[in-house]
Protein backbone atom coordinates (compact mmCIF):
# COMPACT_ATOMS: atom_id res chain seq x y z
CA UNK A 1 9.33 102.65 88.25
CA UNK A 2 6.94 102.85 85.60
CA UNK A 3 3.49 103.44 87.80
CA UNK A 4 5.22 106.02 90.03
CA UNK A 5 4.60 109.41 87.79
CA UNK A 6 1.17 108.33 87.33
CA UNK A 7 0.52 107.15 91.44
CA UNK A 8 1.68 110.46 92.19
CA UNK A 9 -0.38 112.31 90.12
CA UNK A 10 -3.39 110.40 90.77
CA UNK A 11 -2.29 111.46 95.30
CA UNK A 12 -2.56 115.19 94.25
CA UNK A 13 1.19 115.38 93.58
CA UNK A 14 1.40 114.66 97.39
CA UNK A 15 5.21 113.97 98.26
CA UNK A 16 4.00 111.35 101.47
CA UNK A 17 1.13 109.60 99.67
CA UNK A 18 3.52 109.16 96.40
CA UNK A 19 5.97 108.17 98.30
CA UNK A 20 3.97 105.40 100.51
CA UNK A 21 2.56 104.19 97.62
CA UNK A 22 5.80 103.33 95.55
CA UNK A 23 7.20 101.64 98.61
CA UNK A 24 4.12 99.24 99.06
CA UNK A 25 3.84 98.83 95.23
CA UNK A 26 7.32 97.59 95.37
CA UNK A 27 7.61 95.71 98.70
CA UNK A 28 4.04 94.11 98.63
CA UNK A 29 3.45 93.70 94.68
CA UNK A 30 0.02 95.20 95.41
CA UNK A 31 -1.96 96.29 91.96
CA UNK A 32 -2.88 99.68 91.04
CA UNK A 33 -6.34 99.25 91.66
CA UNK A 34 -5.33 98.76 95.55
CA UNK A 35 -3.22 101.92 95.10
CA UNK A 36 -6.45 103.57 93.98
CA UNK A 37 -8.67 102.57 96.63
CA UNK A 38 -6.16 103.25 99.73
CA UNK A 39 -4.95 107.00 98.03
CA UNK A 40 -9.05 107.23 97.44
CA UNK A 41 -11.18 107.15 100.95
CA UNK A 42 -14.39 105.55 100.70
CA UNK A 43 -17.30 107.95 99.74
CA UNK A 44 -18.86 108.38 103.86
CA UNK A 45 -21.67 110.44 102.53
CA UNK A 46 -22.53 114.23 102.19
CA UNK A 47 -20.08 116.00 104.84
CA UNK A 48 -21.69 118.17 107.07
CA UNK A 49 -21.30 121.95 106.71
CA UNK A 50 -21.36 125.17 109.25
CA UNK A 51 -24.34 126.67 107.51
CA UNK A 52 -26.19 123.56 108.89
CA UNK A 53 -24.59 123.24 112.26
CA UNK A 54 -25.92 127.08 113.18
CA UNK A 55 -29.54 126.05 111.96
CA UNK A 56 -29.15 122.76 114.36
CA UNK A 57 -28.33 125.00 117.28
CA UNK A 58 -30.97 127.62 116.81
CA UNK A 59 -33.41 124.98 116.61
CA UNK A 60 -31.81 122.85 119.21
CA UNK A 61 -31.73 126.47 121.24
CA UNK A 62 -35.76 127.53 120.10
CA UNK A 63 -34.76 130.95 118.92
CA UNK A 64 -37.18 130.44 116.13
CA UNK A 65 -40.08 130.14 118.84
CA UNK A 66 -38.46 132.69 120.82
CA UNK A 67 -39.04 135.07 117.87
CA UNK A 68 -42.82 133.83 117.16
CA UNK A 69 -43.44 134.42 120.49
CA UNK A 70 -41.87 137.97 119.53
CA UNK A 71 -43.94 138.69 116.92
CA UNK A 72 -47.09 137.02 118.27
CA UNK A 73 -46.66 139.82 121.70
CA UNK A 74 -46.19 142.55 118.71
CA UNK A 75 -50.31 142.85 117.93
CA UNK A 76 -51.28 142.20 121.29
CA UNK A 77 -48.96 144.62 122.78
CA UNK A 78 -50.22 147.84 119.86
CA UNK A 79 -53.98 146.73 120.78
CA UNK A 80 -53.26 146.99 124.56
CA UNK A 81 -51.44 150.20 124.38
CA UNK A 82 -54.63 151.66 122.07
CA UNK A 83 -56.79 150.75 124.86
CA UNK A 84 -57.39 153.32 126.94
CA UNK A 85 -58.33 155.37 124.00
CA UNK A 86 -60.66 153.48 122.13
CA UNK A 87 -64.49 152.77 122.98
CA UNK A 88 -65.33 151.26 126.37
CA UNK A 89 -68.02 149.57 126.83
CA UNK A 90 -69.36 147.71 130.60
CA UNK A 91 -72.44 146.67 132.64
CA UNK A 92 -73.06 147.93 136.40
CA UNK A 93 -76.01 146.95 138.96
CA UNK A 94 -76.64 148.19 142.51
CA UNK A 95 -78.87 146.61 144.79
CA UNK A 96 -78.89 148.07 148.55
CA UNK A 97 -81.27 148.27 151.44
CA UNK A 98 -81.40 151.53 153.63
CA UNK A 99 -82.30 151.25 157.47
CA UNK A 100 -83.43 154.59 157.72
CA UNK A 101 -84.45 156.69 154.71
CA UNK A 102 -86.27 160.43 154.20
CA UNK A 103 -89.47 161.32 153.68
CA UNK A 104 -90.04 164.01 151.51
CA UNK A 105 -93.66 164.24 152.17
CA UNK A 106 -92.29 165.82 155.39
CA UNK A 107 -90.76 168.63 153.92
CA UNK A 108 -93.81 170.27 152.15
CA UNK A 109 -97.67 171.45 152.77
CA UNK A 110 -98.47 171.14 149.08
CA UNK A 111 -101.19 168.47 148.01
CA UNK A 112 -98.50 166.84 146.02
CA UNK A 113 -98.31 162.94 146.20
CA UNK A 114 -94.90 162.52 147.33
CA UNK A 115 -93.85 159.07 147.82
CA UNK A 116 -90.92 158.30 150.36
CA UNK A 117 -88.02 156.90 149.57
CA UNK A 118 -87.91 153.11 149.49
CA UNK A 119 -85.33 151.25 151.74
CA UNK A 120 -84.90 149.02 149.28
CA UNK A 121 -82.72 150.08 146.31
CA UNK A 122 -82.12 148.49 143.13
CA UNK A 123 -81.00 149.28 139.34
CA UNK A 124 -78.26 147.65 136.21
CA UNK A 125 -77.73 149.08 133.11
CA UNK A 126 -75.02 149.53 130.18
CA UNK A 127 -72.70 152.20 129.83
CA UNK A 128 -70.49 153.22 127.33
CA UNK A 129 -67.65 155.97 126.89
CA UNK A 130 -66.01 156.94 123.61
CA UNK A 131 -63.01 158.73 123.43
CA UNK A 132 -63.12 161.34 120.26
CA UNK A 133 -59.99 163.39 120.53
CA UNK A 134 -56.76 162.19 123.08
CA UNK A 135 -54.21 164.54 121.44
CA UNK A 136 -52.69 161.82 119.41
CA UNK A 137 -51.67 159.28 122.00
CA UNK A 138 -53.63 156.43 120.65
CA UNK A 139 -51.00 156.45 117.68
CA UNK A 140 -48.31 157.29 119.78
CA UNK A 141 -48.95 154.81 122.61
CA UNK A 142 -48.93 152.19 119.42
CA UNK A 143 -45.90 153.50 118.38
CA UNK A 144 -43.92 153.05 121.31
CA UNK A 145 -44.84 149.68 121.99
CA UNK A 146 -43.97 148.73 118.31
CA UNK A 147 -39.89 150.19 119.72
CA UNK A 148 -40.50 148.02 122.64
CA UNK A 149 -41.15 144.91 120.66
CA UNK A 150 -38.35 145.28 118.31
CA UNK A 151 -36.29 145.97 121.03
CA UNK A 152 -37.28 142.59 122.19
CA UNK A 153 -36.41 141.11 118.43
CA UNK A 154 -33.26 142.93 118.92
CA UNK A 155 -32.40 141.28 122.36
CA UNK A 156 -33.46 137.31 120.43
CA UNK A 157 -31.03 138.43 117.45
CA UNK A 158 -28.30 139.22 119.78
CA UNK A 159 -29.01 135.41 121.50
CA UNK A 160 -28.82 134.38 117.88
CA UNK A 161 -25.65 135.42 116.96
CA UNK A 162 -23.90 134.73 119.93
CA UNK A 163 -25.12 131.26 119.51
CA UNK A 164 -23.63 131.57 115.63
CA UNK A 165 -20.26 132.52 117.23
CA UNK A 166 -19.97 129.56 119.36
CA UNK A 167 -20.93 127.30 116.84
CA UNK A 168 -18.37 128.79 114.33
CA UNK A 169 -15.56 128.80 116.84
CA UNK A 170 -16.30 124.74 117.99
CA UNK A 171 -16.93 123.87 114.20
CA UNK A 172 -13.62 125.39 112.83
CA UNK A 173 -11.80 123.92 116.08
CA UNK A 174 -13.01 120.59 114.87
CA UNK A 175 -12.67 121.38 111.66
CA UNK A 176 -8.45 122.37 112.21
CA UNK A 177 -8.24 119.72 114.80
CA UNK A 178 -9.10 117.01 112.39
CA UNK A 179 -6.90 118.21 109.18
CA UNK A 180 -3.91 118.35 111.94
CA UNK A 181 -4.45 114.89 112.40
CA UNK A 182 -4.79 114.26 108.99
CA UNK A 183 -1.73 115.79 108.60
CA UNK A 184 0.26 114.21 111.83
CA UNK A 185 -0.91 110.57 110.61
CA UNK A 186 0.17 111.31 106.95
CA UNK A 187 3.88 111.93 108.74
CA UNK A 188 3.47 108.51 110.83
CA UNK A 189 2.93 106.96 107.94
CA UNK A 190 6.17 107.95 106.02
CA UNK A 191 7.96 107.60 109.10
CA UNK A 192 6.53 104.09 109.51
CA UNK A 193 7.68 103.24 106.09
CA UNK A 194 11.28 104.75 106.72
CA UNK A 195 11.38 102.26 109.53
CA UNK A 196 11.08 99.60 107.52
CA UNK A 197 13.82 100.80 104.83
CA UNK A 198 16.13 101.83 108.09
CA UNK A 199 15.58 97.99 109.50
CA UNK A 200 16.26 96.84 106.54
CA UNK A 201 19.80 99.02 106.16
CA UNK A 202 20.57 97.91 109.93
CA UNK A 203 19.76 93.87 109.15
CA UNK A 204 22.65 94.25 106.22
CA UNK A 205 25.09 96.01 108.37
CA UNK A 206 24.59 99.49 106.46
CA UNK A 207 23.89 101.27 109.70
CA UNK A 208 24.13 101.44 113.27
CA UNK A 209 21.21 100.59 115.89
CA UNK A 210 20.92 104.04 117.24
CA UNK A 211 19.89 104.98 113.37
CA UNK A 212 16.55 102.54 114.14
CA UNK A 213 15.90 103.93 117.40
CA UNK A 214 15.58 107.14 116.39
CA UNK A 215 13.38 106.26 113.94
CA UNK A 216 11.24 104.05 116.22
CA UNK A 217 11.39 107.08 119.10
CA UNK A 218 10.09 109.71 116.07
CA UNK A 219 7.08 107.30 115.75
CA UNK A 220 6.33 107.07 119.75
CA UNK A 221 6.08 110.46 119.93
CA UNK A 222 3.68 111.02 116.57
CA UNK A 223 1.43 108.60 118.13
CA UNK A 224 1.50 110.45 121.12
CA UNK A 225 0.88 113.56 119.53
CA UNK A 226 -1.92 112.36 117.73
CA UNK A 227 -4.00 110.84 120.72
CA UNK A 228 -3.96 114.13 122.18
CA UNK A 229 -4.61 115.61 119.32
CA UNK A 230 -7.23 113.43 118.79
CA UNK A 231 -8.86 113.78 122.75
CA UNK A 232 -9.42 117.57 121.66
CA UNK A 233 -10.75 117.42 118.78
CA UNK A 234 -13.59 114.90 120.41
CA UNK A 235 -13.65 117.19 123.27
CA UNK A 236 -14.78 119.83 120.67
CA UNK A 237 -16.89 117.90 118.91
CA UNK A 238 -18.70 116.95 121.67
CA UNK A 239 -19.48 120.33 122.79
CA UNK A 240 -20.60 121.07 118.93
CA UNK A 241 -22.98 118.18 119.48
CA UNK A 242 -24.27 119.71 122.99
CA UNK A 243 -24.86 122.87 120.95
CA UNK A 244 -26.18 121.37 117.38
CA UNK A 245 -27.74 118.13 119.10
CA UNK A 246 -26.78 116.59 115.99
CA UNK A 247 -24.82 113.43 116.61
CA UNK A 248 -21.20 114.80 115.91
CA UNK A 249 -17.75 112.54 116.92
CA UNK A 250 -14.26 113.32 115.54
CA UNK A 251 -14.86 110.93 112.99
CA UNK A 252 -17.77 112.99 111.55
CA UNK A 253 -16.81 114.38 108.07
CA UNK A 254 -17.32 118.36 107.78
CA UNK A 255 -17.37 120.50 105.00
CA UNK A 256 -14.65 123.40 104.59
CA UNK A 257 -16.61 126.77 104.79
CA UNK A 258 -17.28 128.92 102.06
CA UNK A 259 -17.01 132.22 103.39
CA UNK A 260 -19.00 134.11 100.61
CA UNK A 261 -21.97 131.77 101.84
CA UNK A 262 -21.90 132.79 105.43
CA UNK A 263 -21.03 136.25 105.31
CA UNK A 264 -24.46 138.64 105.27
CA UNK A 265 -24.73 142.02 105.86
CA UNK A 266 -25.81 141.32 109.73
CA UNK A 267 -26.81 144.35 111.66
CA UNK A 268 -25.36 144.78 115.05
CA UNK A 269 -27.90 144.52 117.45
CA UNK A 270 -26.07 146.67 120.36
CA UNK A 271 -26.25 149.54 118.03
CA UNK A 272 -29.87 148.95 116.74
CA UNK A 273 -30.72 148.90 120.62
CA UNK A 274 -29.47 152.55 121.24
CA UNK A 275 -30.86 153.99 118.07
CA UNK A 276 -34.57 152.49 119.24
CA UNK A 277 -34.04 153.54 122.81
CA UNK A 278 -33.31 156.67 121.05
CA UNK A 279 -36.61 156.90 118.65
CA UNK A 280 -39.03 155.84 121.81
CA UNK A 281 -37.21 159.06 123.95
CA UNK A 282 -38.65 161.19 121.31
CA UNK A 283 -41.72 159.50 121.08
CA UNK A 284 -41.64 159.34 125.08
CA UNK A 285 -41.32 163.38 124.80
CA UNK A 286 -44.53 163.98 121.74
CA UNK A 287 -46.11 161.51 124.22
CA UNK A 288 -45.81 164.05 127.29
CA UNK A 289 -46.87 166.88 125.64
CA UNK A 290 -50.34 165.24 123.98
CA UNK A 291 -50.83 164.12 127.61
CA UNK A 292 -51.46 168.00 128.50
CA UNK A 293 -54.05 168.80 125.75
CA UNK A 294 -57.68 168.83 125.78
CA UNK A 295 -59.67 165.47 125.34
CA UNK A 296 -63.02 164.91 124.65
CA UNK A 297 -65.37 161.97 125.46
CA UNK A 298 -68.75 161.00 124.97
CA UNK A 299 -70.20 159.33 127.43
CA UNK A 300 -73.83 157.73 127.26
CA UNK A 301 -75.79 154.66 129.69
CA UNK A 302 -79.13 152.91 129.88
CA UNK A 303 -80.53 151.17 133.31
CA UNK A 304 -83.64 150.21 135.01
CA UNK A 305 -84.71 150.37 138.30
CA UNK A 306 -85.40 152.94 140.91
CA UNK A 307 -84.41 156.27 140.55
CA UNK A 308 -83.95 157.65 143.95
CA UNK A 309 -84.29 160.57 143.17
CA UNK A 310 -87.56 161.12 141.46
CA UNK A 311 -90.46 161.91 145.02
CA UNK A 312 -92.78 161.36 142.65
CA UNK A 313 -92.42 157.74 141.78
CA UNK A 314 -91.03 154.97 143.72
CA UNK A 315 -91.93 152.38 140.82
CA UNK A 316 -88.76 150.69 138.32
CA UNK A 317 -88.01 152.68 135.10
CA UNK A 318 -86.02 152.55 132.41
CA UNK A 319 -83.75 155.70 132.16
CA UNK A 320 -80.77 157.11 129.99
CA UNK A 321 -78.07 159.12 129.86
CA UNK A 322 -76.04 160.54 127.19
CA UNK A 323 -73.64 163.15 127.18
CA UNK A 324 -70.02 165.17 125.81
CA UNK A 325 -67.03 165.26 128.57
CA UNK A 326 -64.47 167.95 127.79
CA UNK A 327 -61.42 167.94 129.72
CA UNK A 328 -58.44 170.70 129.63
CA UNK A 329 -55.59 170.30 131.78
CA UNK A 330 -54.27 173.45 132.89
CA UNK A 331 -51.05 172.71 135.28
CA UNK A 332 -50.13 169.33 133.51
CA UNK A 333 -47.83 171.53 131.60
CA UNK A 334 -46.12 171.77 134.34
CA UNK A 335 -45.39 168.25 134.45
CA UNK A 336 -44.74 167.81 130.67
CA UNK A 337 -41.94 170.71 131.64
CA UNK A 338 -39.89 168.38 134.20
CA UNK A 339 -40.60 165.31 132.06
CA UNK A 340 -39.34 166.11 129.14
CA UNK A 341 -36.45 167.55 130.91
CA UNK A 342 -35.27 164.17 132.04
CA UNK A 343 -36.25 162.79 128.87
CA UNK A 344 -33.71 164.92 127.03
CA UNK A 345 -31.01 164.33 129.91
CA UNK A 346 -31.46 160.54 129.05
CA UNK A 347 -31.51 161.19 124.95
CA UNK A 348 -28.06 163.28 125.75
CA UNK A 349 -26.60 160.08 127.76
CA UNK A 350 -27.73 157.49 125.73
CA UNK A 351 -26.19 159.79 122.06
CA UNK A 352 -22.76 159.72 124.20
CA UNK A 353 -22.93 156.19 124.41
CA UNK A 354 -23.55 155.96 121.04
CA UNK A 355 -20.94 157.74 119.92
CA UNK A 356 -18.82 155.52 121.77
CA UNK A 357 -20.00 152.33 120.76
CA UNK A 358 -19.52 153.59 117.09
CA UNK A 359 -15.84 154.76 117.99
CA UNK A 360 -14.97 151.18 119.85
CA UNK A 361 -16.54 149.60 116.63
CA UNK A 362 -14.71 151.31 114.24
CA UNK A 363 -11.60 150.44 116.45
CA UNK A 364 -12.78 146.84 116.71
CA UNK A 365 -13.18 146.33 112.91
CA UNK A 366 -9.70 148.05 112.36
CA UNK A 367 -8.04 145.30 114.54
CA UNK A 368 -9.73 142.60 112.82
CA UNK A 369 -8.47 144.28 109.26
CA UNK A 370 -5.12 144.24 110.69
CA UNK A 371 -4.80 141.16 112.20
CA UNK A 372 -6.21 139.09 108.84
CA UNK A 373 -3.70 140.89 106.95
CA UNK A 374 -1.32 139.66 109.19
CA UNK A 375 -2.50 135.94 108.77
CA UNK A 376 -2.88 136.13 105.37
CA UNK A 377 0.86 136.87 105.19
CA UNK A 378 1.38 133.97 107.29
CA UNK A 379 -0.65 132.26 104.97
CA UNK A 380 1.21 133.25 102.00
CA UNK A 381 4.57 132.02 103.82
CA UNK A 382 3.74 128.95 105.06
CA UNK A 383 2.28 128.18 101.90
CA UNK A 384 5.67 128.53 100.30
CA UNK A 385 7.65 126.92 103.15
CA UNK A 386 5.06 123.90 102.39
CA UNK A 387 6.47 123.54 98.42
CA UNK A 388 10.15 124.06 99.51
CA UNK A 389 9.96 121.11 102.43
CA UNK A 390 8.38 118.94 99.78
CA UNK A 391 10.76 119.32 97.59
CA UNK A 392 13.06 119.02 100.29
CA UNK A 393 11.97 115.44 101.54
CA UNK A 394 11.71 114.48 98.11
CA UNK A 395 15.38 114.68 97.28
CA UNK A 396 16.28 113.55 101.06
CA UNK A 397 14.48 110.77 100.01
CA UNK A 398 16.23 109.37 97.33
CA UNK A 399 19.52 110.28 99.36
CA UNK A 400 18.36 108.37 102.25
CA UNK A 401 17.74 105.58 99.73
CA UNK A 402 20.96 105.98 97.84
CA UNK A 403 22.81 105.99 101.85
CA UNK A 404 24.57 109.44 101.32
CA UNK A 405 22.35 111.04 104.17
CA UNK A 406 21.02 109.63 107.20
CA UNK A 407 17.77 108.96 107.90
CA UNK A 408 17.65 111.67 110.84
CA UNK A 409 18.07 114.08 108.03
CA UNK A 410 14.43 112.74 106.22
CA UNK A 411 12.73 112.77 109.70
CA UNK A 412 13.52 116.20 110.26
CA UNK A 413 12.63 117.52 107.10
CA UNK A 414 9.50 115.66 106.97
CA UNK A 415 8.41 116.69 110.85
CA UNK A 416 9.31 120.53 109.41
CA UNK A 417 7.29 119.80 106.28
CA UNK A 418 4.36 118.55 108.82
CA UNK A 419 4.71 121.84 111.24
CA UNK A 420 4.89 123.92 108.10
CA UNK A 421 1.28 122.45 106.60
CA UNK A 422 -0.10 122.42 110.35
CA UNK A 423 0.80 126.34 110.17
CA UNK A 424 -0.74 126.88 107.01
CA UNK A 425 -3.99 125.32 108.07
CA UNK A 426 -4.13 127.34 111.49
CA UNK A 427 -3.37 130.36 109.51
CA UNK A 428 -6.25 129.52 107.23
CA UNK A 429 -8.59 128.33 109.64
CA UNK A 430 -7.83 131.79 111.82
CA UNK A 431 -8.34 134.56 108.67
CA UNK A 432 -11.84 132.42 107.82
CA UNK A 433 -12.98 132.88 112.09
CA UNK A 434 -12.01 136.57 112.04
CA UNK A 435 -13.54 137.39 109.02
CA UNK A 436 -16.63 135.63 110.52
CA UNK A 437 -16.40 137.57 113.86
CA UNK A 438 -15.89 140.59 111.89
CA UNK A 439 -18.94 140.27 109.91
CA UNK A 440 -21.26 139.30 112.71
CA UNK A 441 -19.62 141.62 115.32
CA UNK A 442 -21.20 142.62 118.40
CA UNK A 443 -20.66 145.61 120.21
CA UNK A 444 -19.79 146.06 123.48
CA UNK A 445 -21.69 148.29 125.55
């Protein structure tokens, strides 16, 4: 047939497209330009792709506010734990009345004029207290807040990538679930086709009944195969959806992932939380000991009112105060002693664990090495079985035609050449996922 070189290269030298094509070309007298458009799927608009199914469920999930909040507690958090060691500043007023109060003119034969103390007691004012030396915990204090709210970034990234894995696994589930039926209804199609050529062989006495059957049985259980293939990959994509909220059916078209575009050199966030506990131990411990050093304050206040105090005077006043408090802790040392103590057992405990983490990483990562090797050879079978059952059903083809094999022969190649591309994709589809969980591994702690 003159068109057939050409139809099949225009299918991507694929055996079951070719081979559907010449049959219709030559049963229906359909023109090339109808070949075109059925080998050709109508453009259904840009396909959607995993990098934009992980934004979807971050933003469907608010880890972006979750992190704003994050970062908005950061600067609050350092200017509350400065507090107690910067300037504070307050108001106070008393107002009392005494039942029964001294009088000092009692208490003295000398011709002073001694007034007594009023029953009635009143004075406000404004204080203030300065802190001019804490031994360094101001910074300090800051400092181990700061661990605290990255330790809080680290707990959102974790969320994050978790979220990243689930997406992953449901998109490439989807992803494999929909080329398998791609593949399945590619094979219903040929097989469709031989039923017609097998009906045909029957109607002119060329073969026996049970030679249609079979053929018609093969198709039954395609079908079959492809609803439920079909009822999974919706039951993924449904999930996806739940995750994404994007509006995602089996019918959706996605994009094959690129891995160089997804992988990124993603700390793990188990590990990052041990060395930070680790840092705000040792800050915990510089902490302890500026707790025992000396501090110094100044301290100053205006008020007005009545001074109780002054015999002399029972009239309001304004009055001040102003003034340097030293403090020096003697047996706080004591304490520092003990606390630092259990801060190093906990540093100790918490190294061990990190040690650990690093070996069951290290162990991790080695099994994922091993087990894409292993799928990559898989790959690089099944690859090869592929071009050896096409060339296989090509030549059982033209037997089938010429009636020197039967047609049982074709359908068994062609479900072999089916299983064989259905491996190849799974292989595929697995060595992309674990080089994905390998780079955005997680440790277990």
């Amino acid at each position: 047939m003159f068109f057939y070189p050409l139809i099949k290269y225009l299918c991507g030298k694929n055996l079951i497209f070719a081979h559907m094509a010449r049959v219709i070309f030559k049963k229906t007298g359909l023109t090339l330009i109808v070949l075109l458009l059925w080998a050709f799927p109508a453009w259904a608009g840009e396909p959607l792709t995993l990098q934009a199914c992980r934004q979807a469920a971050r933003e469907a999930g608010r880890i972006d506010v979750l992190q704003q909040n994050a970062e908005d507690n950061r600067d609050a958090g350092k200017k509350l734990a400065q507090s107690p060691y910067q300037m504070k500043a307050g108001a106070y007023g008393h107002i009392s009345y005494q039942s029964d109060t001294p009088n000092p003119a009692n208490l003295t034969d000398f011709p002073f004029v001694i007034h007594p103390v009023s029953q009635f007691q009143y004075h406000a004012g404004f204080g203030i207290a300065l802190p001019l030396y804490s031994g360094g915990r101001k910074k300090l204090a800051a400092q181990i807040d700061e661990v605290d709210r990255d330790l809080d970034l680290l707990t959102i990234d974790r969320q994050a990538m978790e979220l990243d894995q689930a997406v992953d696994n449901l998109y490439l589930s989807v992803l494999l679930g929909k080329t398998g039926s791609e593949i399945l209804q590619s094979q219903l199609q040929a097989v469709t086709i031989k039923l017609k050529d097998v009906q045909e062989a029957f109607d002119a006495g060329k073969v026996y009944r049970n030679a249609v059957l079979e053929v018609e049985a093969k198709i039954a259980a395609l079908e079959a195969r492809i609803a439920g293939n079909d009822a999974e990959v919706e039951g993924a994509a449904k999930a996806l959806a739940l995750l994404t909220g994007l509006e995602i059916t089996k019918d959706t078209p996605l994009e094959k992932p690129e891995l160089e575009a997804l992988l990124e050199d993603a700390e793990d966030p188990a590990l990052a939380s041990l060395d930070l506990q680790l840092r705000k131990i040792e800050l915990q411990k510089e902490f302890s000991r500026a707790s025992a050093l000396p501090s110094v304050k100044a301290i100053g206040s205006v008020g007005y009112g009545q001074w109780q105090l002054n015999f002399f005077d029972n009239n309001p006043n304004f009055y001040g105060i102003v003034g340097v408090t030293l403090q020096i802790p003697i047996s706080d040392w004591r304490d520092v002693s003990n606390r630092n103590k259990m801060l190093d057992s906990a540093a100790e405990a918490l190294q061990i664990r990190r040690e650990e983490a690093d070996k069951h990483k290290s162990a991790a990562l080695q099994q994922f090495d091993s087990q894409i090797a292993k799928y990559e050879a898989l790959l690089k079978g099944s690859q090869e079985t592929v071009e050896k059952y096409k060339a296989l059903c090509e030549e059982l083809d033209k037997l089938t035609q010429q009636g020197r094999v039967p047609a049982s022969d074709y359908l068994t190649a062609l479900e072999q050449l089916s299983s064989a591309r259905l491996d190849s994709e799974l292989n595929a589809t697995l060595i992309l996922q674990l080089r994905l969980r390998r780079d955005r591994f997680i440790s277990t702690l």
